[in-house]
Every structure is written in structure tokens, then in C-alpha cells.
N, C-alpha and C. Protein backbone atom coordinates (compact mmCIF):
# COMPACT_ATOMS: atom_id res chain seq x y z
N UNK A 1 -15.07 32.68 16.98
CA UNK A 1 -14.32 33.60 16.16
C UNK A 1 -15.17 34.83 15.89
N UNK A 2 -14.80 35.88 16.05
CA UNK A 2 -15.59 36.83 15.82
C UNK A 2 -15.15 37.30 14.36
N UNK A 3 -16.04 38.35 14.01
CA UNK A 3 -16.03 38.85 12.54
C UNK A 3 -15.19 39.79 12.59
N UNK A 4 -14.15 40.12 11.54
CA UNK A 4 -13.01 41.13 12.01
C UNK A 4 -13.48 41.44 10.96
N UNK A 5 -12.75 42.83 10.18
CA UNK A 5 -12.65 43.99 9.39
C UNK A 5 -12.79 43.51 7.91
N UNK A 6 -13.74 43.51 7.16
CA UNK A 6 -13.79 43.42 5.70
C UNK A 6 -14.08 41.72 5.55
N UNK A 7 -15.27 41.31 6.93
CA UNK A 7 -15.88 40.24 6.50
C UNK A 7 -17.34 40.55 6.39
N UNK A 8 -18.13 39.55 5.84
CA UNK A 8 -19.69 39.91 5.94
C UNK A 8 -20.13 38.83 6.56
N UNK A 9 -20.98 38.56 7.70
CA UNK A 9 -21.73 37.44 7.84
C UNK A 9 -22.34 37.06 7.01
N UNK A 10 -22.93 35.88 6.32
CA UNK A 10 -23.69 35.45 5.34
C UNK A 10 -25.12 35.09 6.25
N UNK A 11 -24.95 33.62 6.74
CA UNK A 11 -25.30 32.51 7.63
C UNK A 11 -24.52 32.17 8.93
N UNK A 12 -25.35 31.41 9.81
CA UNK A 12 -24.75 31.13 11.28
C UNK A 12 -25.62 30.22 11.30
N UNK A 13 -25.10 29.25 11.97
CA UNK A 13 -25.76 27.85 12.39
C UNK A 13 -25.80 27.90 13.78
N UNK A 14 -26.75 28.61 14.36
CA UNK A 14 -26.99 28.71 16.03
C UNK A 14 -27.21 27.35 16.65
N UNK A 15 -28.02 26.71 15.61
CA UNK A 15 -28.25 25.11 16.25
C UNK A 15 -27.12 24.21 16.43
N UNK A 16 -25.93 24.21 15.93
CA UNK A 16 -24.89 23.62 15.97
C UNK A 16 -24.18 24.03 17.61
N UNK A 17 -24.18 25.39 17.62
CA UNK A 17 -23.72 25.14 19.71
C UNK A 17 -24.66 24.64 20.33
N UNK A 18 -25.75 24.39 19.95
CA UNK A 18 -26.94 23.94 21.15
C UNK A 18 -26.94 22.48 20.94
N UNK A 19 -25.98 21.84 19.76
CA UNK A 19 -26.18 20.16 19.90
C UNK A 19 -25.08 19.81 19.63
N UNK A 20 -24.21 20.39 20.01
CA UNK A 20 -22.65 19.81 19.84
C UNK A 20 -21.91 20.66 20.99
N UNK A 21 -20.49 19.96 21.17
CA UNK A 21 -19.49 20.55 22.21
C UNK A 21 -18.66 21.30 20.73
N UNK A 22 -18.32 22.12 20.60
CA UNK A 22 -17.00 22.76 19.77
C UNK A 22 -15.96 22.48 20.00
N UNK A 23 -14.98 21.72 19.63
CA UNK A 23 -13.76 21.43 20.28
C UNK A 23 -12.92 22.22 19.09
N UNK A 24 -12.68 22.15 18.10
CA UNK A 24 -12.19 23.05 16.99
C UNK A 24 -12.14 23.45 16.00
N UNK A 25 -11.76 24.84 15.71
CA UNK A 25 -12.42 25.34 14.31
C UNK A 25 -11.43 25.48 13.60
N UNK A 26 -12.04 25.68 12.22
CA UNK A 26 -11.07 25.66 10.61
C UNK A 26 -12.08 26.60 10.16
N UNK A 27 -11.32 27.39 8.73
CA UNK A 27 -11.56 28.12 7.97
C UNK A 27 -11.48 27.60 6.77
N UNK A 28 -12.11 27.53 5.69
CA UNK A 28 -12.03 27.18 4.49
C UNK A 28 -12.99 27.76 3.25
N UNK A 29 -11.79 27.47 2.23
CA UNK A 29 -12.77 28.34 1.36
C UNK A 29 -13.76 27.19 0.98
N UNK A 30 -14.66 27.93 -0.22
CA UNK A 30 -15.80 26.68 -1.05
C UNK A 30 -16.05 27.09 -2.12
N UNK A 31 -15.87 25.75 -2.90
CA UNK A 31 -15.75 25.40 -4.68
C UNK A 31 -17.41 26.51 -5.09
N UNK A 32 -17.87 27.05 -5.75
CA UNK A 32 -19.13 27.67 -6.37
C UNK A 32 -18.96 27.40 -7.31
N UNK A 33 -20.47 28.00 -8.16
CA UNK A 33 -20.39 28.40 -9.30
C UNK A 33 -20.96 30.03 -8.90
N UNK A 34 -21.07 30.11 -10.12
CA UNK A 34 -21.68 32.00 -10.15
C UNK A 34 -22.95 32.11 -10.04
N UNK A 35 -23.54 31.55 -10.37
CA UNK A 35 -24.96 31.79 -9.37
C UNK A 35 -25.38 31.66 -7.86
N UNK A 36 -24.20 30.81 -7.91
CA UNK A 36 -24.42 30.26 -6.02
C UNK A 36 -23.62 31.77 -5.21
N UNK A 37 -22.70 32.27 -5.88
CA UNK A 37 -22.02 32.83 -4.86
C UNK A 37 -22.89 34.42 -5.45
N UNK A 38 -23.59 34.97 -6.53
CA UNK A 38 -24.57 35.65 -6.12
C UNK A 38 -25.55 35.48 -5.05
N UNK A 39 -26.44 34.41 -4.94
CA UNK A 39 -27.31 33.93 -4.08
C UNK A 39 -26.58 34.11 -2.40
N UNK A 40 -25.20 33.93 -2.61
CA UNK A 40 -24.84 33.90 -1.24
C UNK A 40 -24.45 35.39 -0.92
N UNK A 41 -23.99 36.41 -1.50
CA UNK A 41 -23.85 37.51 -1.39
C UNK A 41 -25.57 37.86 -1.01
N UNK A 42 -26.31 37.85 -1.51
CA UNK A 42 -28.09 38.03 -1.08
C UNK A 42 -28.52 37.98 0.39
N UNK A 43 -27.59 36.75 0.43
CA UNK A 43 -27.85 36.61 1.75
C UNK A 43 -28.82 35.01 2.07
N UNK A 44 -29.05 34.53 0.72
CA UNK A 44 -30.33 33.20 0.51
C UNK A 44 -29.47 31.89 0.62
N UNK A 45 -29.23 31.81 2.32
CA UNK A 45 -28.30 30.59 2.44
C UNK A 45 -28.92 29.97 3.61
N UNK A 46 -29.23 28.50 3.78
CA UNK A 46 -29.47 28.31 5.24
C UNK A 46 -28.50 26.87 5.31
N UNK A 47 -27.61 27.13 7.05
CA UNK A 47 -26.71 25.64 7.19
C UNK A 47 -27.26 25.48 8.29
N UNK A 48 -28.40 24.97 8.52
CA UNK A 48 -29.47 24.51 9.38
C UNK A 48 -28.87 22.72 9.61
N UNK A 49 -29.30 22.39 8.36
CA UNK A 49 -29.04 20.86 8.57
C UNK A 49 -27.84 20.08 7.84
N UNK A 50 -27.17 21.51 7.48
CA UNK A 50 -25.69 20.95 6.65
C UNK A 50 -24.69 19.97 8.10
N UNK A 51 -23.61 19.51 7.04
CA UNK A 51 -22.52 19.18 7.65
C UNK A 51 -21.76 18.69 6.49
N UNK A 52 -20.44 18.17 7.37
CA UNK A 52 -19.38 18.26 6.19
C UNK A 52 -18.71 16.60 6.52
N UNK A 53 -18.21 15.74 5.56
CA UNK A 53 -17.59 14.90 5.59
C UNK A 53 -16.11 15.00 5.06
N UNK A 54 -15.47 13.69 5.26
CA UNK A 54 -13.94 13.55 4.33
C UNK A 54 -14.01 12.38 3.75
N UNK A 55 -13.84 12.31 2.75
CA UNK A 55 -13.91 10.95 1.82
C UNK A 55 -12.47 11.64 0.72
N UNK A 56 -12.28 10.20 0.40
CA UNK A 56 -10.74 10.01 -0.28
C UNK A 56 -9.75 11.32 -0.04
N UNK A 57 -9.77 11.69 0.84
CA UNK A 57 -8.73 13.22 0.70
C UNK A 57 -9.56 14.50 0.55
N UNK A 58 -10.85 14.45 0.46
CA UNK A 58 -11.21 15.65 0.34
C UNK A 58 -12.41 16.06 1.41
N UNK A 59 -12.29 17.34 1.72
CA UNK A 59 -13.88 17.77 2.43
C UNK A 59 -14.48 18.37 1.59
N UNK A 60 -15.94 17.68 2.13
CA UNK A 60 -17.32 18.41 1.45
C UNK A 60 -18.18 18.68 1.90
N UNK A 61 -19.21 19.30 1.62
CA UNK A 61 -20.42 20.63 2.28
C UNK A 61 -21.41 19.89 1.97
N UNK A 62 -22.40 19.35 2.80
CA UNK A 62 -23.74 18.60 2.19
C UNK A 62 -25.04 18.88 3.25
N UNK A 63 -25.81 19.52 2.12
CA UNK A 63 -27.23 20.06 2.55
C UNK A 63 -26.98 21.33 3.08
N UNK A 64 -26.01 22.06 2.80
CA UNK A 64 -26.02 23.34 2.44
C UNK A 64 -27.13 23.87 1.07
N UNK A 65 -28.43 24.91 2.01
CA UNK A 65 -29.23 25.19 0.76
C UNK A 65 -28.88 26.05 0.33
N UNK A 66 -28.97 26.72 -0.67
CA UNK A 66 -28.64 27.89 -1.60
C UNK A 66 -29.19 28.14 -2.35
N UNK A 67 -30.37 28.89 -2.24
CA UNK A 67 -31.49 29.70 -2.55
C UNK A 67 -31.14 29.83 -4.57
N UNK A 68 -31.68 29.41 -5.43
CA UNK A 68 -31.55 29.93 -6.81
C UNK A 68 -31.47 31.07 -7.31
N UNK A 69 -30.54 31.28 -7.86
CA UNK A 69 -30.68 33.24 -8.16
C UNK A 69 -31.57 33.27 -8.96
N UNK A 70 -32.44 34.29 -8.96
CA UNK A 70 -33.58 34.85 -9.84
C UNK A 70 -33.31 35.57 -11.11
N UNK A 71 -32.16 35.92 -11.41
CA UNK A 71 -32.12 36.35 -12.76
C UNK A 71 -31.09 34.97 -12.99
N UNK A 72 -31.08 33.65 -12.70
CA UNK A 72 -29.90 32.96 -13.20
C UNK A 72 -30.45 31.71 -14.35
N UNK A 73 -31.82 32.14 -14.75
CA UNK A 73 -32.38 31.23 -15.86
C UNK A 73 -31.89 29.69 -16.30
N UNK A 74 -31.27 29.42 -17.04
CA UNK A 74 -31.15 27.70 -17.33
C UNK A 74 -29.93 27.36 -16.62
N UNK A 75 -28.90 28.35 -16.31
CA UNK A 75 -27.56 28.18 -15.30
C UNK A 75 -27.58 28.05 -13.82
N UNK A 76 -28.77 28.06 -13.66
CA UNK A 76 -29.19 28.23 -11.74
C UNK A 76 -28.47 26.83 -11.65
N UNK A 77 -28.32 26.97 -10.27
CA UNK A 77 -27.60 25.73 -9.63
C UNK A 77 -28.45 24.80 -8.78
N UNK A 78 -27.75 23.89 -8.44
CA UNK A 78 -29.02 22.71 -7.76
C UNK A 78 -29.33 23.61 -6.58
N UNK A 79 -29.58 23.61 -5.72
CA UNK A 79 -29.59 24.07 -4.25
C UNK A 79 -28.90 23.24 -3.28
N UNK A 80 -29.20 21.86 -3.11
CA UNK A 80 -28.37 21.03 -2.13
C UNK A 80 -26.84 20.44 -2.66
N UNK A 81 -27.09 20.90 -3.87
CA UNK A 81 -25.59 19.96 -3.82
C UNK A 81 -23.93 19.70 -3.12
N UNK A 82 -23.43 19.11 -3.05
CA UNK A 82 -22.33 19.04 -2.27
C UNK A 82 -21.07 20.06 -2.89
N UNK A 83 -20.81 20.68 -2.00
CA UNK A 83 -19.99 21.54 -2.23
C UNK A 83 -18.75 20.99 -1.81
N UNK A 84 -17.35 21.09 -2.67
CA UNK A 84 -15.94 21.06 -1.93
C UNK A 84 -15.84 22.34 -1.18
N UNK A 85 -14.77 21.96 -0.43
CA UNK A 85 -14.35 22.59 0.65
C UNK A 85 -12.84 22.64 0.24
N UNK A 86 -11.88 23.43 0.37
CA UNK A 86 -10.76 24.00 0.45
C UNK A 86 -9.98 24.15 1.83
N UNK A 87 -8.70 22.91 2.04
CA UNK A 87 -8.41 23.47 3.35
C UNK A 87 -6.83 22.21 2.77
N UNK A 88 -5.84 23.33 3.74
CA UNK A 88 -4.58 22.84 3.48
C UNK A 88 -4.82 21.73 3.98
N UNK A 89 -3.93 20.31 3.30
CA UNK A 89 -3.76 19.09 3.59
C UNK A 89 -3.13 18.65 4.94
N UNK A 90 -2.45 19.53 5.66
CA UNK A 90 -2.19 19.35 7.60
C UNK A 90 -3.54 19.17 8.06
N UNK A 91 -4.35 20.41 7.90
CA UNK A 91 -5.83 20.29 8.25
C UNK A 91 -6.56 19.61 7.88
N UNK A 92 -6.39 18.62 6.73
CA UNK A 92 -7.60 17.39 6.35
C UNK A 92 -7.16 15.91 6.54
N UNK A 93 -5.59 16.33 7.28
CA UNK A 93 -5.10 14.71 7.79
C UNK A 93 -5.42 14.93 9.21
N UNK A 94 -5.27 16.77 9.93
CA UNK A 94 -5.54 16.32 11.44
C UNK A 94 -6.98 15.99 11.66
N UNK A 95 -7.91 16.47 10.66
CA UNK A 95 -9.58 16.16 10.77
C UNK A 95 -9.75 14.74 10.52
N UNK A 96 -9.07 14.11 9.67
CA UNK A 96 -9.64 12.97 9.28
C UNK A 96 -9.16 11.86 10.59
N UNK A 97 -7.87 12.33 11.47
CA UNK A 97 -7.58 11.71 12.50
C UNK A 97 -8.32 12.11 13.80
N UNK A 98 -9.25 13.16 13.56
CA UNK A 98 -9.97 13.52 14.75
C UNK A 98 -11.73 12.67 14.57
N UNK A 99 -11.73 12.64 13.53
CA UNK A 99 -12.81 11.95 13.50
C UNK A 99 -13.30 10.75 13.14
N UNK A 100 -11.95 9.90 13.29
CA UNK A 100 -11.97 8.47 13.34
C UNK A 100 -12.41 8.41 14.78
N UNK A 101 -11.95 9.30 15.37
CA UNK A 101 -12.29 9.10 16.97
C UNK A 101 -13.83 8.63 17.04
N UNK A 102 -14.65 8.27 18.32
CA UNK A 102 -15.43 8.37 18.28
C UNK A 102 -16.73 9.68 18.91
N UNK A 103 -17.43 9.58 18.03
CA UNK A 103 -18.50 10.49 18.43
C UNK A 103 -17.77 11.96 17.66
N UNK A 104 -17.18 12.06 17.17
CA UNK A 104 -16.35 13.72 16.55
C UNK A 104 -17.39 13.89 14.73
N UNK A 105 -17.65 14.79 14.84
CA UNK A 105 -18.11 15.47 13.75
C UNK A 105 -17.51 16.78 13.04
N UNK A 106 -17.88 16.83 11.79
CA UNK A 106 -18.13 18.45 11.59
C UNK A 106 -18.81 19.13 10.70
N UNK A 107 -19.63 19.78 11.56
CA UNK A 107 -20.24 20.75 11.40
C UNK A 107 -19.80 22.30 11.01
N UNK A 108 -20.70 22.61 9.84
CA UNK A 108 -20.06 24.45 9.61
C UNK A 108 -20.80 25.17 10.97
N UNK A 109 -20.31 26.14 11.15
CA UNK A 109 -20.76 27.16 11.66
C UNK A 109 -21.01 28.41 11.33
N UNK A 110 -20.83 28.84 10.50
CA UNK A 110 -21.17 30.28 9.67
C UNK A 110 -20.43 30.19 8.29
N UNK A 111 -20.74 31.04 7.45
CA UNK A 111 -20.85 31.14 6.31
C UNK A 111 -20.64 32.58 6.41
N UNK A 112 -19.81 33.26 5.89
CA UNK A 112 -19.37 34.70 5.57
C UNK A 112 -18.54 35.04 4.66
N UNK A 113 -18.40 35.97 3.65
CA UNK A 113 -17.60 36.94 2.93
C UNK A 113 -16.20 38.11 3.46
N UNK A 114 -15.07 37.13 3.09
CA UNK A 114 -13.95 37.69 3.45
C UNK A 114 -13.17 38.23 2.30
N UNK A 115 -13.30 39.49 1.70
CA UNK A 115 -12.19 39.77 1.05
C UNK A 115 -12.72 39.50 -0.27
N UNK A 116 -14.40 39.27 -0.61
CA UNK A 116 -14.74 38.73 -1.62
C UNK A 116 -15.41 37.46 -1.47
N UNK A 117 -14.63 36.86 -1.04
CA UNK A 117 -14.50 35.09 -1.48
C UNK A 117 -15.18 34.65 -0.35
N UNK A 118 -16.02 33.61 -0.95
CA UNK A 118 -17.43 33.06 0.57
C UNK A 118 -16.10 31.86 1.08
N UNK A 119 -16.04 31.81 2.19
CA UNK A 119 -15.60 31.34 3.42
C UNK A 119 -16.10 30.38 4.64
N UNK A 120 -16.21 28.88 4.99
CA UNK A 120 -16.83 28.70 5.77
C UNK A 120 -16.33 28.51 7.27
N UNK A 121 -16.49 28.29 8.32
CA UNK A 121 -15.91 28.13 9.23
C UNK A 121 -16.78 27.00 9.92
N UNK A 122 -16.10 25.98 9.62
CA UNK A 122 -16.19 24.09 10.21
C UNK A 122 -15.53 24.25 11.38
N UNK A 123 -16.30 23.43 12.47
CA UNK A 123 -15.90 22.82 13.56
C UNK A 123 -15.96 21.17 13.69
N UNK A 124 -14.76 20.90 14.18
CA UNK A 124 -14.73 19.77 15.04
C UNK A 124 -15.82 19.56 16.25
N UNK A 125 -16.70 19.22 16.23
CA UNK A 125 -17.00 19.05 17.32
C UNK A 125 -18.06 17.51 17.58
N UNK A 126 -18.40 17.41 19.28
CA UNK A 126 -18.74 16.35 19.67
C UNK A 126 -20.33 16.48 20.40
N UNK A 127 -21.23 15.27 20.13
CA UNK A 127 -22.47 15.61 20.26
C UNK A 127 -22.76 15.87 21.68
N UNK A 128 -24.17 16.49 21.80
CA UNK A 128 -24.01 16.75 23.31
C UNK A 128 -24.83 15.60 23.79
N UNK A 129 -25.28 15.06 24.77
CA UNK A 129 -26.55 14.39 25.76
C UNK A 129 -27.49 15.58 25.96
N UNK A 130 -28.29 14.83 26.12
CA UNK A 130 -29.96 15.80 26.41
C UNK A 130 -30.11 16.24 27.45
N UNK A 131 -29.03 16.28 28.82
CA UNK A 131 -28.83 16.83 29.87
C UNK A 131 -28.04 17.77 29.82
N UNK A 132 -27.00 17.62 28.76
CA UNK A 132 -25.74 18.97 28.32
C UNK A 132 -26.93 19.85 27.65
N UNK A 133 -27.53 19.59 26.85
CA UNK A 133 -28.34 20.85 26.52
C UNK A 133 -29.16 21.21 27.12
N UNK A 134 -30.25 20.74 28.63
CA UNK A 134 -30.57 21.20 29.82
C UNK A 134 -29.48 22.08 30.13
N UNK A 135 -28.76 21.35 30.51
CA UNK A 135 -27.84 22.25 31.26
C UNK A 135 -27.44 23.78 30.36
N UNK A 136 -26.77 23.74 29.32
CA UNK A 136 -26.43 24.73 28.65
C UNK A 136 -27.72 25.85 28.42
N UNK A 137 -28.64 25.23 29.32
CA UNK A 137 -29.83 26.48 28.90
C UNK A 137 -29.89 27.02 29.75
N UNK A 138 -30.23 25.98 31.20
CA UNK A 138 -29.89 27.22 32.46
C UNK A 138 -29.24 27.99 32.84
N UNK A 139 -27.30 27.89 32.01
CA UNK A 139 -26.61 28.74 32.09
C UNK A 139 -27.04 29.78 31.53
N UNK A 140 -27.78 29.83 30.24
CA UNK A 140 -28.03 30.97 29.52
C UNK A 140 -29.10 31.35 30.20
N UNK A 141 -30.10 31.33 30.75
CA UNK A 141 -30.86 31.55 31.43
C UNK A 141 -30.63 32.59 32.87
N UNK A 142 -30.13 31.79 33.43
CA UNK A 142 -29.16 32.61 34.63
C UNK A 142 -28.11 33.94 34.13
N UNK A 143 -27.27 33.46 32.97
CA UNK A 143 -26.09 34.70 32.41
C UNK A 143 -27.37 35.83 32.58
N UNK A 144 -28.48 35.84 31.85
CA UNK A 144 -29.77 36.57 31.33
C UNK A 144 -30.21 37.38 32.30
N UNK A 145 -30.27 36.50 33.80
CA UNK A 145 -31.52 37.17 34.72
C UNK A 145 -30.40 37.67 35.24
N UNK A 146 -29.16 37.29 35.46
CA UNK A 146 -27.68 37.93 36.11
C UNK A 146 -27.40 39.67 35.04
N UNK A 147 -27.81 39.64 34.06
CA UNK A 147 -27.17 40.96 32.88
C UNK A 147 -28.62 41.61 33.67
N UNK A 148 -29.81 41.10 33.66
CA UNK A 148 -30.99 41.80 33.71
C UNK A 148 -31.00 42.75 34.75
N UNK A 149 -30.53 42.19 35.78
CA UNK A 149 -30.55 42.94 37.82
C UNK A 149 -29.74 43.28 37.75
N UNK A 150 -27.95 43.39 36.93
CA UNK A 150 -27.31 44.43 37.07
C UNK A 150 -27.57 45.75 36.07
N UNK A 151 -28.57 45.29 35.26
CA UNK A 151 -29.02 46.75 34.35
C UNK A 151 -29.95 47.36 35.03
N UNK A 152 -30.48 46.52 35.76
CA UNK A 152 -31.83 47.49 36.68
C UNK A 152 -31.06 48.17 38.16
N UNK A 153 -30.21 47.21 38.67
CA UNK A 153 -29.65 48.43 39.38
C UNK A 153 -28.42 48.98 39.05
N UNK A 154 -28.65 49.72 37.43
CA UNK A 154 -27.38 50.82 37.55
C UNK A 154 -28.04 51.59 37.00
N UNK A 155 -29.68 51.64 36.55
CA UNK A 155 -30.56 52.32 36.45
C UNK A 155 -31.16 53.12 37.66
């Protein structure tokens, strides 16, 4: 998904395409408090080692860090705590039926500001083998030396 008009990137979880297949994405908002969603406007977010579950009907955000705001004195917020997630109930019965499957996860993938309101964008997706991520490197590798020799000869 790319970033359209009057979003902000926050965070991106680059490591999540390099160890998972993407099979599909959701948008959802997330529960804060006011220190967290200063901190996230800052920019002091990392979803490095987050991911998200479904338990009784609901999704949630866990090990999402979130940096303490510095002017937020005895109201600062935990940093790891589990965050809800916001997503119409079609979308948390087709997730919860996608990931009874086996091997299906989800993982966020970025964290951005739409319209105000922090936003995450969760994927469905499935782990890779240690040969899919061989592989997915030589492609990038090759795309690389392929962009490189057509910039040198149109130079």
C-alpha cells in the first residue's frame, strides 16, 4: 500500500517482508492514550518485534515499543503494552478464520498518521523457509545490478 495524500509514515517493519509471505492486508485504527500518540507523532515507535493476536473477539498489538514522552511526567505510559486494535467485525471473523489455518500470522507492517488518527496496517501473512529468504535476496540483488547497467548505459 503506498502512502496517499494526508498520511504520515510513523514506523515500517522492513523485517516482516524478509520473514513472511504477505498474503493480506487490513487497516486499523489503535486504542492510545495521550502520551503514546504524542510519542508517536515524534516519530519514537519501533514494530521490530511486534505482532498482533485475536483472543475472545478482539485484536491486539503486542511489543509494540513506544518511546515515553518527555514532558509526560507521572502519566507516561508503559512502553510495551498491548494495544487494541480497531477493525470491523467481517475483518476479525475473516482473520480469525485465516489463522486457524496453519502457519498464518499477523504481523503490522507500518504504523502511520491518517487524517490525525495513528493507523496500523496488519498483514496476514505466512512464514517464509530459509531458502525463500535466500531466494528473495538474490532477486533483490539482481533487480539492483539490473537498475545499476541500465543507469550506466543511459549515462
Amino acid at each position: 500500500m503506498a502512502i496517499t495524500r494526508g498520511e504520515k509514515l510513523v514506523a515500517q517493519n522492513k523485517k516482516a517482508f524478509h520473514d513472511y509471505h504477505i498474503e493480506e492486508r487490513f487497516e486499523a485504527g489503535i486504542v492510545l492514550t495521550g502520551t503514546e500518540i504524542k510519542s508517536i507523532r515524534s516519530g519514537k515507535v519501533n514494530l521490530r518485534d511486534s505482532f498482533a493476536q485475536v483472543r475472545r473477539g478482539e485484536v491486539t498489538l503486542h511489543n509494540m515499543h513506544v518511546s515515553p514522552y518527555e514532558q509526560g511526567n507521572r502519566y507516561n505510559h508503559e512502553p510495551l503494552r498491548t494495544r487494541k486494535l480497531l477493525l470491523h467485525r467481517t475483518e476479525i471473523n475473516k482473520l480469525i478464520g485465516s489463522i486457524k489455518e496453519k502457519g498464518f500470522t499477523l504481523v503490522p507492517l507500518r504504523l502511520y498518521l491518517k487524517n490525525g488518527l495513528a493507523k496500523v496496517e496488519i498483514a496476514l501473512a505466512k512464514g517464509k523457509k530459509e531458502y525463500d529468504k535466500r531466494e528473495t535476496l538474490k532477486k533483490k540483488d539482481a533487480q539492483r545490478e539490473i537498475e545499476k547497467a541500465i543507469k550506466d548505459r543511459l549515462r
